[in-house]
C-alpha atoms as a PDB file:
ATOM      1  CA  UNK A   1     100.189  97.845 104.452  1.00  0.00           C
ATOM      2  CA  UNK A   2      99.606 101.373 105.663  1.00  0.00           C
ATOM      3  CA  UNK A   3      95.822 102.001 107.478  1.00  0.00           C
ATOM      4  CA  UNK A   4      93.796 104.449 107.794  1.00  0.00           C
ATOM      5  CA  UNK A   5      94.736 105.233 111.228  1.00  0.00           C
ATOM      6  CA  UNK A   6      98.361 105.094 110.191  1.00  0.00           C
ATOM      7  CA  UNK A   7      97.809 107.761 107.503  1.00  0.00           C
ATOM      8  CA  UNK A   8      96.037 110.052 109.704  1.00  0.00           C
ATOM      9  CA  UNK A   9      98.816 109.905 112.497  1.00  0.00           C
ATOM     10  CA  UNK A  10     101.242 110.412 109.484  1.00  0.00           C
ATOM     11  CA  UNK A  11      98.689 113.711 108.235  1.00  0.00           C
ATOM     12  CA  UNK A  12      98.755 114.726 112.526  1.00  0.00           C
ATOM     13  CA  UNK A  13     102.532 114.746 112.342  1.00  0.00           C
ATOM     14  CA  UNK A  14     102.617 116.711 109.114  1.00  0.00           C
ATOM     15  CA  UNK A  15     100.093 119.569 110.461  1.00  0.00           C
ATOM     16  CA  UNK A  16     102.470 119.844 113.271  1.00  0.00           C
ATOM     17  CA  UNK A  17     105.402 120.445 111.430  1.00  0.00           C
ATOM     18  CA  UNK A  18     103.593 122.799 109.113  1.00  0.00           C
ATOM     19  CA  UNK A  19     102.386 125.002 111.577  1.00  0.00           C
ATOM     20  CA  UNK A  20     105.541 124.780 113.718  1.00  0.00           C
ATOM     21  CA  UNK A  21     107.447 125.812 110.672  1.00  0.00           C
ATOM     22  CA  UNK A  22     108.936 129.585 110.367  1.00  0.00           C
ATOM     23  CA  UNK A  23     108.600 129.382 106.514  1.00  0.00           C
ATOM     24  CA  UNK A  24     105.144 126.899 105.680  1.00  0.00           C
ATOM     25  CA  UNK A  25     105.097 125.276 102.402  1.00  0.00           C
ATOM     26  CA  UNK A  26     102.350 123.497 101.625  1.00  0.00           C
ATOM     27  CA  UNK A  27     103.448 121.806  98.478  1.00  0.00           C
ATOM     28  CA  UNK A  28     106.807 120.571 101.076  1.00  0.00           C
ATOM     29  CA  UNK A  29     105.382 118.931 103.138  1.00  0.00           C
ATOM     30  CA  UNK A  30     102.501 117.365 100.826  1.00  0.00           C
ATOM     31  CA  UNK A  31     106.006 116.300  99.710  1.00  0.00           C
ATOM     32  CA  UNK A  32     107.087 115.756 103.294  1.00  0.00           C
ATOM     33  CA  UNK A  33     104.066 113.579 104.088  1.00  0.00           C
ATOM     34  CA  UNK A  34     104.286 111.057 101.158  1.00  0.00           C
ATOM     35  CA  UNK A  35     107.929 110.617 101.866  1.00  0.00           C
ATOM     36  CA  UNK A  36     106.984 109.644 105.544  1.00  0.00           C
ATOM     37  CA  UNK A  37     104.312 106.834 104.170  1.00  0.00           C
ATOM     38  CA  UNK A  38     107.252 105.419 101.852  1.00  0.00           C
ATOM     39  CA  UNK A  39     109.890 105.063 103.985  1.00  0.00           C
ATOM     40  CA  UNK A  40     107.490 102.415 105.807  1.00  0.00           C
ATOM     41  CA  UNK A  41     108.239 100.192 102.922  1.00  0.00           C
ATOM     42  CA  UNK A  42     111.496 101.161 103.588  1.00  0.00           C
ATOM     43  CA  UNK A  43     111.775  99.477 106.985  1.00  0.00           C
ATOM     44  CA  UNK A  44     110.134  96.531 105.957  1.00  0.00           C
ATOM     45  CA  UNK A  45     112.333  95.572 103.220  1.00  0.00           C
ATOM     46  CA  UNK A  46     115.276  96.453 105.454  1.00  0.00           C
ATOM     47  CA  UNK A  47     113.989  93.865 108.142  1.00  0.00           C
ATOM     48  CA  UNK A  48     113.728  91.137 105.762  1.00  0.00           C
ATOM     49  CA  UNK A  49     116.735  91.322 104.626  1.00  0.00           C
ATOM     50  CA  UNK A  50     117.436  91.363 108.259  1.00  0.00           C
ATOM     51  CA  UNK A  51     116.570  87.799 108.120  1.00  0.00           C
ATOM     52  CA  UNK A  52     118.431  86.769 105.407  1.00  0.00           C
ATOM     53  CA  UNK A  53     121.642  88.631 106.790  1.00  0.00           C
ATOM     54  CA  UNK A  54     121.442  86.787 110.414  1.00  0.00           C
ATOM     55  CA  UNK A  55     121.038  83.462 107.910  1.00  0.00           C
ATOM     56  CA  UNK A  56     124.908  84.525 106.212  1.00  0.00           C
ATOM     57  CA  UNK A  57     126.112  85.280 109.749  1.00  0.00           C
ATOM     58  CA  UNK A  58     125.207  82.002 110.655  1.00  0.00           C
ATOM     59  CA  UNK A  59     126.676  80.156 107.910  1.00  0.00           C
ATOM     60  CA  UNK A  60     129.760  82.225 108.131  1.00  0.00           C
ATOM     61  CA  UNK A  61     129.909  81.356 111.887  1.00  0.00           C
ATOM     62  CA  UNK A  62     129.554  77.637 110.960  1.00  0.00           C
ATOM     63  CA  UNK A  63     132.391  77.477 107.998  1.00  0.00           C
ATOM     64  CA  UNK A  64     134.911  79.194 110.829  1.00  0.00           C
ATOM     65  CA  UNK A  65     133.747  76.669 113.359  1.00  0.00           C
ATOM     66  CA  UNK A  66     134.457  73.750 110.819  1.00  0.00           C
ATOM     67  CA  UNK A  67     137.840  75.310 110.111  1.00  0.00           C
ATOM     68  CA  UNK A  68     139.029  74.928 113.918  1.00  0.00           C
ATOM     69  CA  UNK A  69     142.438  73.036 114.933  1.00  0.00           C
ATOM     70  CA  UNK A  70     140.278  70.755 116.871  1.00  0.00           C
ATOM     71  CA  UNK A  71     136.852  71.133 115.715  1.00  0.00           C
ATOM     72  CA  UNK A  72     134.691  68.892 117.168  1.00  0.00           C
ATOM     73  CA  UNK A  73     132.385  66.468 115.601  1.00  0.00           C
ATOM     74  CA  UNK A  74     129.420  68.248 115.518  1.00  0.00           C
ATOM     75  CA  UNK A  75     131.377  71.120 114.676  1.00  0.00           C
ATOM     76  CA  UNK A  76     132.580  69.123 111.244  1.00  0.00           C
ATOM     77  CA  UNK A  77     129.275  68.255 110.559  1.00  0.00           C
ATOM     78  CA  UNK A  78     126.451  71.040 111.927  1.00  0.00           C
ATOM     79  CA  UNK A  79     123.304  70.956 111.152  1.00  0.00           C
ATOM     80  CA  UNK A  80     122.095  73.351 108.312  1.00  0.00           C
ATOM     81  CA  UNK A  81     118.441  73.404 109.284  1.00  0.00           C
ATOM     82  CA  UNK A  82     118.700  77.704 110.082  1.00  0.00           C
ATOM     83  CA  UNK A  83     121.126  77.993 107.112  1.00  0.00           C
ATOM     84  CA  UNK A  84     119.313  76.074 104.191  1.00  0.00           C
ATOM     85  CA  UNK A  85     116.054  77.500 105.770  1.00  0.00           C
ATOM     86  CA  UNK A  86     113.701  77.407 102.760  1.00  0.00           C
ATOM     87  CA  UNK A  87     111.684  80.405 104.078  1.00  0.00           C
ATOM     88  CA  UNK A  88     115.042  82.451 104.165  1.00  0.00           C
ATOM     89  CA  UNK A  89     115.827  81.194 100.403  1.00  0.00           C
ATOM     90  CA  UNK A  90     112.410  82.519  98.702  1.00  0.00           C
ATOM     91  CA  UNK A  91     113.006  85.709 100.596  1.00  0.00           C
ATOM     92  CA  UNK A  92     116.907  85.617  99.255  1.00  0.00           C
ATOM     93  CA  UNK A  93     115.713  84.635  96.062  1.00  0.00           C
ATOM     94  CA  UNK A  94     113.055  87.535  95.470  1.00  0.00           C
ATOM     95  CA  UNK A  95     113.848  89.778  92.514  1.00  0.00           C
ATOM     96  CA  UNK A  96     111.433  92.415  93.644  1.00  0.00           C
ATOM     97  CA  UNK A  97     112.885  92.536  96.746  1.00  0.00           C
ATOM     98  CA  UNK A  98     116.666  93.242  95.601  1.00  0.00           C
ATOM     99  CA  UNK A  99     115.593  95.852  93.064  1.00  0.00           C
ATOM    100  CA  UNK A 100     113.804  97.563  96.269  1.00  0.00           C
ATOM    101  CA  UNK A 101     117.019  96.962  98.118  1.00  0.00           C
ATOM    102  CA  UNK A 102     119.624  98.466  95.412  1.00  0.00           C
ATOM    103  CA  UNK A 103     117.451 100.951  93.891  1.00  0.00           C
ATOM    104  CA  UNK A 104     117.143 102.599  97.578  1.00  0.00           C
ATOM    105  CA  UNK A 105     120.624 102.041  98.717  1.00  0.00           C
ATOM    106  CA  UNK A 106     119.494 100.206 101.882  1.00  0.00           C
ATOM    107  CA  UNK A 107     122.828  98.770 102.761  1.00  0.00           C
ATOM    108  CA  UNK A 108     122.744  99.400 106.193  1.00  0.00           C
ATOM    109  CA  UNK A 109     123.403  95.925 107.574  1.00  0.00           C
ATOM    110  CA  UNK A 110     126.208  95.607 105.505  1.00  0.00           C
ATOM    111  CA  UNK A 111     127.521  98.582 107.676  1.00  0.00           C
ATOM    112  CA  UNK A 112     126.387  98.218 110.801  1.00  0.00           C
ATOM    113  CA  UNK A 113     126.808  94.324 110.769  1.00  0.00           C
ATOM    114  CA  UNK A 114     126.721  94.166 114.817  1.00  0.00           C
ATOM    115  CA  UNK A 115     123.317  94.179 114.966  1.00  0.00           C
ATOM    116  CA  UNK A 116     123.194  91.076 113.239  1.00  0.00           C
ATOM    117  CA  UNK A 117     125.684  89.466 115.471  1.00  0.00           C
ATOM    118  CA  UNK A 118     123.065  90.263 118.292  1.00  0.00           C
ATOM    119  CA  UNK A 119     120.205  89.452 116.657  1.00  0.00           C
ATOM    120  CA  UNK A 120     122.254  85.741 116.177  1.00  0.00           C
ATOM    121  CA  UNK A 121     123.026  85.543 119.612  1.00  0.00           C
ATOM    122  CA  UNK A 122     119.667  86.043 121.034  1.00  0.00           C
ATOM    123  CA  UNK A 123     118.201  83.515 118.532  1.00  0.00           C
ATOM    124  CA  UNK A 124     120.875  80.431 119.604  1.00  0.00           C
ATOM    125  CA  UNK A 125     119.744  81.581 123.370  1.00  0.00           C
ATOM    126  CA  UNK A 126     116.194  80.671 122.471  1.00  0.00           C
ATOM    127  CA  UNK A 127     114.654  76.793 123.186  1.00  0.00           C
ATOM    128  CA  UNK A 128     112.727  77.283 119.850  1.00  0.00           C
ATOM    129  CA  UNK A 129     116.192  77.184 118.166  1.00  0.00           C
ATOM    130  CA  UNK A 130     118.072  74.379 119.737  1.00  0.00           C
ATOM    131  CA  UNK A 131     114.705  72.127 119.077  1.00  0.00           C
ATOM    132  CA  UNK A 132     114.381  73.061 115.226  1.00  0.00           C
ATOM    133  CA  UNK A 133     118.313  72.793 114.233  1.00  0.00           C
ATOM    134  CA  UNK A 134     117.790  69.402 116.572  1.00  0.00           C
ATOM    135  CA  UNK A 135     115.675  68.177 114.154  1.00  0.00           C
ATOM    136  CA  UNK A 136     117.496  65.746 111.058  1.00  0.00           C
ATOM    137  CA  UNK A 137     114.862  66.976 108.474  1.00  0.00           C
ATOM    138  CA  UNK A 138     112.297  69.564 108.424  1.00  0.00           C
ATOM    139  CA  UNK A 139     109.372  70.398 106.369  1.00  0.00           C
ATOM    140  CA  UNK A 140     108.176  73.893 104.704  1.00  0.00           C
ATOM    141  CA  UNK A 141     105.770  74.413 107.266  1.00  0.00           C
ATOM    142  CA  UNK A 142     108.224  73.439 110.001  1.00  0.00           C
ATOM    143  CA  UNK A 143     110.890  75.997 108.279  1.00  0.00           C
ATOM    144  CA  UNK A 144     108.154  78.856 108.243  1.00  0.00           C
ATOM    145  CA  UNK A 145     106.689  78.186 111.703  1.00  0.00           C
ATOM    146  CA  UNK A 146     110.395  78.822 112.883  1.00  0.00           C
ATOM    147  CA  UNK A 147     110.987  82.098 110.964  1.00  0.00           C
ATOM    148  CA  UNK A 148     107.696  83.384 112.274  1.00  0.00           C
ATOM    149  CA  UNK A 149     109.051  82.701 115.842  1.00  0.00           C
ATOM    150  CA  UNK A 150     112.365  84.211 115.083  1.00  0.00           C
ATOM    151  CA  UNK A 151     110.702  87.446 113.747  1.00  0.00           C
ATOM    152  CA  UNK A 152     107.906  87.512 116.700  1.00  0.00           C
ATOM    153  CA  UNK A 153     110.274  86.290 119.536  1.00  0.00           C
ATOM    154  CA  UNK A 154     113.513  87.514 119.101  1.00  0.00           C
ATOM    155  CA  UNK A 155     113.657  90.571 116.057  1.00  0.00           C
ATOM    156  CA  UNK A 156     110.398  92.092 117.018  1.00  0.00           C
ATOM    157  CA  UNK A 157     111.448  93.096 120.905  1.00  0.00           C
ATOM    158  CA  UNK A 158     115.056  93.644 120.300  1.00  0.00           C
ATOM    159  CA  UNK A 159     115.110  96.739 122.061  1.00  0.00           C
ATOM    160  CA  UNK A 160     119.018  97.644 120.804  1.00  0.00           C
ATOM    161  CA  UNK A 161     117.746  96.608 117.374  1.00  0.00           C
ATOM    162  CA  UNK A 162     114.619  99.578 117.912  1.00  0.00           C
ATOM    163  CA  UNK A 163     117.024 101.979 119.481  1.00  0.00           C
ATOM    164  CA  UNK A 164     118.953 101.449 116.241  1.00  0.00           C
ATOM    165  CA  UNK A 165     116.126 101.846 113.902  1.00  0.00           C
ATOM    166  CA  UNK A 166     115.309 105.090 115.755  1.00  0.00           C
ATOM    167  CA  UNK A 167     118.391 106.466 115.395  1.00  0.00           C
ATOM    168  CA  UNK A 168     117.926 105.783 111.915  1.00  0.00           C
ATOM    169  CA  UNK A 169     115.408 107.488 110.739  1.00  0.00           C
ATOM    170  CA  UNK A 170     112.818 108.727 113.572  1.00  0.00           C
ATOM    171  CA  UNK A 171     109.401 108.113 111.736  1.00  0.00           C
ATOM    172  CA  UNK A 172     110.432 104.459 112.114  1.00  0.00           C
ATOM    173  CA  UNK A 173     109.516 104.913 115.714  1.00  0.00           C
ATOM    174  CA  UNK A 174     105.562 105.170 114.773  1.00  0.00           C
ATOM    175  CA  UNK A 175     105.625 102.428 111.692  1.00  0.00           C
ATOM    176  CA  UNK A 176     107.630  99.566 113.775  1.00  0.00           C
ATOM    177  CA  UNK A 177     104.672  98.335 115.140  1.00  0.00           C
ATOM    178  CA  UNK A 178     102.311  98.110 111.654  1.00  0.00           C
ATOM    179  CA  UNK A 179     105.562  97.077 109.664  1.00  0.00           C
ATOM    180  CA  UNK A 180     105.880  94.075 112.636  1.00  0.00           C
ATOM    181  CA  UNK A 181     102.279  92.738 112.522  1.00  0.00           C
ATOM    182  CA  UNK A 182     102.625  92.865 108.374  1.00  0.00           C
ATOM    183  CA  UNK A 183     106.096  90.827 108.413  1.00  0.00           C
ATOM    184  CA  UNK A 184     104.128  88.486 110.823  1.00  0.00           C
ATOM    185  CA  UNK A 185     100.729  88.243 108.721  1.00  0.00           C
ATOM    186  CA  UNK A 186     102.936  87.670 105.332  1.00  0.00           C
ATOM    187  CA  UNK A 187     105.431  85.006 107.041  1.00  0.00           C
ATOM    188  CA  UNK A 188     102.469  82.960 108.248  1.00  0.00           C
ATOM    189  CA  UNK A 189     101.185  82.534 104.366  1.00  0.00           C
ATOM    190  CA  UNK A 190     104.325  82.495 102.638  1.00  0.00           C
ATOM    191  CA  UNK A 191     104.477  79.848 100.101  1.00  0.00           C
ATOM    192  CA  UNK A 192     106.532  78.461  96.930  1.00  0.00           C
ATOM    193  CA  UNK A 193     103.202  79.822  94.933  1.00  0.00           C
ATOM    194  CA  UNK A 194     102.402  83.199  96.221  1.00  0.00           C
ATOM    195  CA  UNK A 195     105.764  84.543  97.504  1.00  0.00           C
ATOM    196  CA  UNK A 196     106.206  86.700  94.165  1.00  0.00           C
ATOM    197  CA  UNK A 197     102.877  88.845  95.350  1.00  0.00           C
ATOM    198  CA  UNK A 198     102.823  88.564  98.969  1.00  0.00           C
ATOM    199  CA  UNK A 199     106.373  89.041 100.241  1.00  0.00           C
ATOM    200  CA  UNK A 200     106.401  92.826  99.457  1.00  0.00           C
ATOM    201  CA  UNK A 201     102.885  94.114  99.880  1.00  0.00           C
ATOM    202  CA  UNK A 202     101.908  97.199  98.121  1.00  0.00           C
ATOM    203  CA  UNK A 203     102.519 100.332 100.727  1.00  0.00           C
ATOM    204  CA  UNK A 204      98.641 101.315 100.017  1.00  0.00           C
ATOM    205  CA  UNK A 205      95.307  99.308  99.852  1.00  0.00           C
ATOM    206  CA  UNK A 206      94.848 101.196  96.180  1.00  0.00           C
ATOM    207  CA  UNK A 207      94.960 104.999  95.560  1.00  0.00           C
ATOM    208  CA  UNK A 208      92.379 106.349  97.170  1.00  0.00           C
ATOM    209  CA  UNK A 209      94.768 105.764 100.369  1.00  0.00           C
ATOM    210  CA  UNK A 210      97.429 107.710  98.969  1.00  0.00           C
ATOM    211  CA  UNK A 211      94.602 110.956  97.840  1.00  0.00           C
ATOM    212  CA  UNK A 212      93.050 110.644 101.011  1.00  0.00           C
ATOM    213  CA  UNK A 213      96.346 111.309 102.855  1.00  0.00           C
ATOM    214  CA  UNK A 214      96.805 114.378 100.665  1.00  0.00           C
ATOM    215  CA  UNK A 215      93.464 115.559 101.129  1.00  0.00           C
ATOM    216  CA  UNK A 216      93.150 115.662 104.416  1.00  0.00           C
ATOM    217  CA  UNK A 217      96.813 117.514 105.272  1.00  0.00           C
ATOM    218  CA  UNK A 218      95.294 119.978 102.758  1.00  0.00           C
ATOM    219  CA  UNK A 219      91.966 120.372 103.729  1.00  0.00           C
ATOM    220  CA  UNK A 220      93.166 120.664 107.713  1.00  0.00           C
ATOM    221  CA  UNK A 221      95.610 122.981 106.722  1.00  0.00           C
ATOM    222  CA  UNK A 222      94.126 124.912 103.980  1.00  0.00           C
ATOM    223  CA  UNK A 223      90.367 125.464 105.975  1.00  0.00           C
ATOM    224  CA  UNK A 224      92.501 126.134 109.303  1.00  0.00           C
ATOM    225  CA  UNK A 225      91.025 129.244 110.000  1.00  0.00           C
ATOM    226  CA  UNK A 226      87.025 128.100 109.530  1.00  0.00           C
ATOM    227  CA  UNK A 227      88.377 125.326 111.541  1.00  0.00           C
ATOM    228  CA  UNK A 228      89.158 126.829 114.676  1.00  0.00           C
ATOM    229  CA  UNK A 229      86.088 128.961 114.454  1.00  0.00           C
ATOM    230  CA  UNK A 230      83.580 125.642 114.521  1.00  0.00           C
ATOM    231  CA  UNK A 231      85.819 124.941 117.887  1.00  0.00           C
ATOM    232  CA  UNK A 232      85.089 128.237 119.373  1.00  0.00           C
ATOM    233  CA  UNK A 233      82.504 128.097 122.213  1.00  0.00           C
ATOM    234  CA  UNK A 234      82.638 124.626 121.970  1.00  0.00           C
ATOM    235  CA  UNK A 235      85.229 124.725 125.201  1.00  0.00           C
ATOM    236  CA  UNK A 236      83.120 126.678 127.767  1.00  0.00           C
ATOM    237  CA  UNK A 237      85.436 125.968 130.426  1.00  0.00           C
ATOM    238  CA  UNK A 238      88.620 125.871 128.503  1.00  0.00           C
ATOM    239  CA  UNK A 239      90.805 128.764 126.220  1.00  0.00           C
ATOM    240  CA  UNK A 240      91.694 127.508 122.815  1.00  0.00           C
ATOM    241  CA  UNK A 241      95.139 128.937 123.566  1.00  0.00           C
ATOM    242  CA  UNK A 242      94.973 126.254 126.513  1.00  0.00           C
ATOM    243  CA  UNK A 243      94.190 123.793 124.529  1.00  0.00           C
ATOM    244  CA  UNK A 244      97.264 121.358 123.591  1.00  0.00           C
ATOM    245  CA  UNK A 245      98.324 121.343 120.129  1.00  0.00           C
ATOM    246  CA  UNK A 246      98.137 118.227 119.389  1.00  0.00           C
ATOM    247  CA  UNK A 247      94.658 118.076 120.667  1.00  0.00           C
ATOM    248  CA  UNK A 248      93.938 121.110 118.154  1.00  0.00           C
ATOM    249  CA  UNK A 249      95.171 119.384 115.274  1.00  0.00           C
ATOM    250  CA  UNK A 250      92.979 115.832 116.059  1.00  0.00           C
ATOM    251  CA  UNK A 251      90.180 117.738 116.539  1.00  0.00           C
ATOM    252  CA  UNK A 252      90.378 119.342 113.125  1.00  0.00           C
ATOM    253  CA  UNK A 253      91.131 116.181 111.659  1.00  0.00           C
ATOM    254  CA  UNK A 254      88.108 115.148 112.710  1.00  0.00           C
ATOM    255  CA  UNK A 255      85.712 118.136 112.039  1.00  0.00           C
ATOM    256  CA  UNK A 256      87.487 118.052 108.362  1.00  0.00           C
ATOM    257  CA  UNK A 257      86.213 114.276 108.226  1.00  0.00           C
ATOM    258  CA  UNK A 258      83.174 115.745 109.197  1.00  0.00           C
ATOM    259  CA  UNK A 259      82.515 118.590 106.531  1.00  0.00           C
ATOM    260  CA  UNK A 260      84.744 117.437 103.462  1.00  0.00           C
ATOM    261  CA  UNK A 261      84.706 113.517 103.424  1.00  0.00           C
ATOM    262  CA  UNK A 262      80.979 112.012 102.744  1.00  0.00           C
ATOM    263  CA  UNK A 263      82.200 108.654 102.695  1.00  0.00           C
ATOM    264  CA  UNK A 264      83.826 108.348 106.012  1.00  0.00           C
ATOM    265  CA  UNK A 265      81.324 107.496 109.137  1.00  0.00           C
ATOM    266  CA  UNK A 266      80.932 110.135 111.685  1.00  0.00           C
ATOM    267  CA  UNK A 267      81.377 107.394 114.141  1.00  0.00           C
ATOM    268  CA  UNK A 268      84.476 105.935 112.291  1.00  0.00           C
ATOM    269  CA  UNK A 269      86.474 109.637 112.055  1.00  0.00           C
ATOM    270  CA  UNK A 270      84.957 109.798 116.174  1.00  0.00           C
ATOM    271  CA  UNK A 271      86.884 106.290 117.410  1.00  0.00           C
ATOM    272  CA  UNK A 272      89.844 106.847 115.055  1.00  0.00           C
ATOM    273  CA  UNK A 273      90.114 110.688 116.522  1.00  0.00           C
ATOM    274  CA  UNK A 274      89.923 108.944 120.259  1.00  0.00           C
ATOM    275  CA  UNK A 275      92.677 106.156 119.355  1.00  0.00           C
ATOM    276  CA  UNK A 276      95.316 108.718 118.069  1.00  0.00           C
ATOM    277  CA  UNK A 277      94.612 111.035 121.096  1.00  0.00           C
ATOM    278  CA  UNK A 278      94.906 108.224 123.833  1.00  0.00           C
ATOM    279  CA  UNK A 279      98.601 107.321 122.041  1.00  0.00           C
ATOM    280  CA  UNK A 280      99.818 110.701 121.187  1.00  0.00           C
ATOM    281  CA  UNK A 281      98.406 113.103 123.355  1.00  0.00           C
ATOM    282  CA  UNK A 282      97.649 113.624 127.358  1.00  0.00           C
ATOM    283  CA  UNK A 283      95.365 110.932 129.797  1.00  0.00           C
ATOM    284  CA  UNK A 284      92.420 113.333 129.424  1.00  0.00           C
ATOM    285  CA  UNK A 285      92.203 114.240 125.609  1.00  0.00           C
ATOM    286  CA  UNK A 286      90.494 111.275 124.173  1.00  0.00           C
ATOM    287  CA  UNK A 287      87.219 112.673 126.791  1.00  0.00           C
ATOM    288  CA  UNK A 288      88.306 116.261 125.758  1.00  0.00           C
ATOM    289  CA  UNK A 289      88.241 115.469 122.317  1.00  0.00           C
ATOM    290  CA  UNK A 290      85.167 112.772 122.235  1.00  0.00           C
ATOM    291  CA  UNK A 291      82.978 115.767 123.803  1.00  0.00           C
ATOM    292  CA  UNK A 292      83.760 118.306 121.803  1.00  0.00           C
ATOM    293  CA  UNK A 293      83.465 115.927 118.511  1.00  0.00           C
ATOM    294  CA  UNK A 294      79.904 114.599 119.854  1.00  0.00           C
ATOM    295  CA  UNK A 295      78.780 117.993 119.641  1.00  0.00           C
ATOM    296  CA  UNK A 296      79.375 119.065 116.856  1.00  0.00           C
ATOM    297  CA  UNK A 297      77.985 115.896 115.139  1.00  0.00           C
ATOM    298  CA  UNK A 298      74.843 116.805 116.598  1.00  0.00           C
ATOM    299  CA  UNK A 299      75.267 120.450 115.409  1.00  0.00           C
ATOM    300  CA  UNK A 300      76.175 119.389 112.505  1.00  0.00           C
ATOM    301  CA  UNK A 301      73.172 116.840 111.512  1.00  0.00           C
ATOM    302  CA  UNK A 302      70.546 119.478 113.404  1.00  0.00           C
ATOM    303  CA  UNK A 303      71.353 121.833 110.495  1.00  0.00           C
ATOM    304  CA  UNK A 304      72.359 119.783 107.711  1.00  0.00           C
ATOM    305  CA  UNK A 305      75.959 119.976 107.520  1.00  0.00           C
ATOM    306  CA  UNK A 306      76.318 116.629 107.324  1.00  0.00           C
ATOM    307  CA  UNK A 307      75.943 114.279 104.039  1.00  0.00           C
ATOM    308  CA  UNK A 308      77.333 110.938 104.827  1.00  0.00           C
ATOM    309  CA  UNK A 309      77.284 107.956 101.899  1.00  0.00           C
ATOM    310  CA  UNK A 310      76.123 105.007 103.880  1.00  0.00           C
ATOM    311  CA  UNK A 311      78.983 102.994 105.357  1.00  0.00           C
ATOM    312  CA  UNK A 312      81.714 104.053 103.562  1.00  0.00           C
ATOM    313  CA  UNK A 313      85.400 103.979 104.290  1.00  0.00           C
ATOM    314  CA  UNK A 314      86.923 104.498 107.573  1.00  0.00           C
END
C-alpha cells in the first residue's frame, strides 16, 4: 500500500520533528516513524468498515420505516439491493478484517455514528443510487460497480467526513489520498475468490520498504552534519540559514539517496525530491532544490562518489 514517495514524506516529517525537538531521540522517533506508516492501515480498515456501517444504518432506517402507522407500500416492501449488497457482505464477512478491527480498538463509528448518518444521506441524494436500488435483481459486478461509486463519489470527497478524520489523528491528513486510490484499486477486483488476500493489502510491498524507511531517517539524521557541509557553497546567492527547513531536510534526503543508497537512480531520488517539494514546501523550491541536486550529481559522478546498481528501486 505505502510507496516510496509516501515513505519518504513520512521520513521528511520525522526529520522535522527530530530536529524541532528540545530533547532528540533517535530510537523515538525510529519508533515515531513506523507508528506513522501503520496507522495508514489504520484508516483503511476504519473506512471499510465505514461501508459496512452506512449498510446497518440503512437497514436500520428501513425496519423503522416498515414499522410506521401508515407505512406505505413501498415502505412494507423496500428494496434490499444496498442492504443485501454482496460486496458489503464479503467485506462484513472478512475474519482478517475484524481481528484488525478488535485487536486495534477502532470503534470509532460506533461512537461517532453521525457521520454515518451523513455519509447515508449524501448517498440516497445521488442518481447512481435511486437507479441501482431501482433495479429488481442485480448481479456481482452490478453490486461492486455501485460500491466503487459510493466510495469514489460520495465517501472519498466528504469534506465533514475528512475534517473528521483530521481531527482524528492528523497524519491521516497526508495518507487519505493513497489509502483512497487503494480502497478504489481493491474494490474494482474484489471477488468471491480473492477477497481473503486482496481486501486488506499488506501496509508494505515486502521489507525492504519498511528498512528503507529506517535507513534513511537514520542516515539523514545521523550524517546531518557532513550533510549540510556538501550544501555549503552550493547556494551562491542564498544563506543556508535562509534556506526553509523543509527545503533543508528534502535536500538531504536526496544527497543521502545519493551517497548511501546504490540501488536508487539519481534521477529517481531527483523527481521524487521535486514532487515532495512542489506539495510540501514554497512555489519556488522544487527549482531551488532541482539546481542544487543537479549539481551535485555532477560533482558527485566527476569524482566518483557515485556507485549506482543499474535501475534499481525508486
Amino acid at each position: 500500500m505505502l510507496t516510496r514517495r509516501h515513505i519518504r514524506v513520512k521520513v521528511l516529517q520525522s526529520t522535522y520533528a527530530f530536529f524541532q525537538s528540545e530533547h532528540q531521540d533517535l530510537d523515538k522517533q525510529e519508533k515515531f516513524l513506523l507508528y506513522s506508516m501503520d496507522q495508514m492501515q489504520d484508516l483503511y480498515v476504519l473506512l471499510l468498515q465505514l461501508m459496512v456501517e452506512v449498510k446497518d444504518h440503512a437497514e436500520n432506517f428501513l425496519q423503522k420505516s416498515q414499522q410506521k402507522h401508515l407505512a406505505t407500500a413501498e415502505e412494507k416492501n423496500p428494496n434490499r439491493n444496498f442492504v443485501d449488497n454482496k460486496v458489503i457482505q464479503l467485506i462484513e464477512a472478512n475474519p482478517n478484517l475484524a481481528e484488525i478491527l478488535k485487536n486495534k480498538k477502532l470503534n470509532y463509528w460506533q461512537d461517532d455514528n453521525e457521520y454515518i448518518n451523513i455519509i447515508f444521506n449524501a448517498l440516497k441524494e445521488k442518481d447512481f443510487y435511486q437507479e441501482y436500488i431501482s433495479k429488481k435483481e442485480v448481479s456481482f459486478k452490478e453490486d461492486r460497480d455501485f460500491i466503487v461509486k459510493f466510495y469514489k463519489e460520495v465517501v472519498a470527497p466528504d469534506e465533514k467526513l475528512y475534517d473528521y478524520l483530521e481531527d482524528k489523528r492528523l497524519t491521516w491528513l497526508d495518507d487519505f489520498p493513497l489509502v483512497n486510490t487503494a480502497m478504489v484499486k481493491m474494490l474494482s477486483k474484489i471477488s468471491e475468490k480473492n477477497v481473503a488476500t486482496i481486501l486488506v493489502p499488506s501496509l508494505y510491498k515486502n521489507d525492504d520498504d519498511r528498512e528503507f524507511a529506517l535507513q534513511l531517517l537514520r542516515k539523514v539524521i545521523l550524517n546531518n552534519e557532513k550533510l549540510d557541509n556538501e550544501i555549503d557553497g552550493k547556494t551562491p546567492n542564498w544563506d543556508k540559514d535562509r534556506i526553509a527547513h523543509i527545503d533543508m531536510i528534502i535536500l538531504k534526503i536526496g544527497i543521502s539517496e545519493f551517497l548511501y543508497f546504490p540501488s536508487i537512480p539519481e534521477r529517481a531520488t531527483i523527481n521524487e525530491c521535486l514532487e515532495i517539494s512542489k506539495e510540501y514546501s514554497t512555489p519556488k523550491s522544487s527549482s531551488f532544490i532541482n539546481g542544487i541536486l543537479d549539481k551535485l550529481v555532477k560533482e558527485y559522478t566527476k569524482e566518483g562518489k557515485l556507485n549506482k546498481l543499474g535501475r534499481g528501486l525508486q
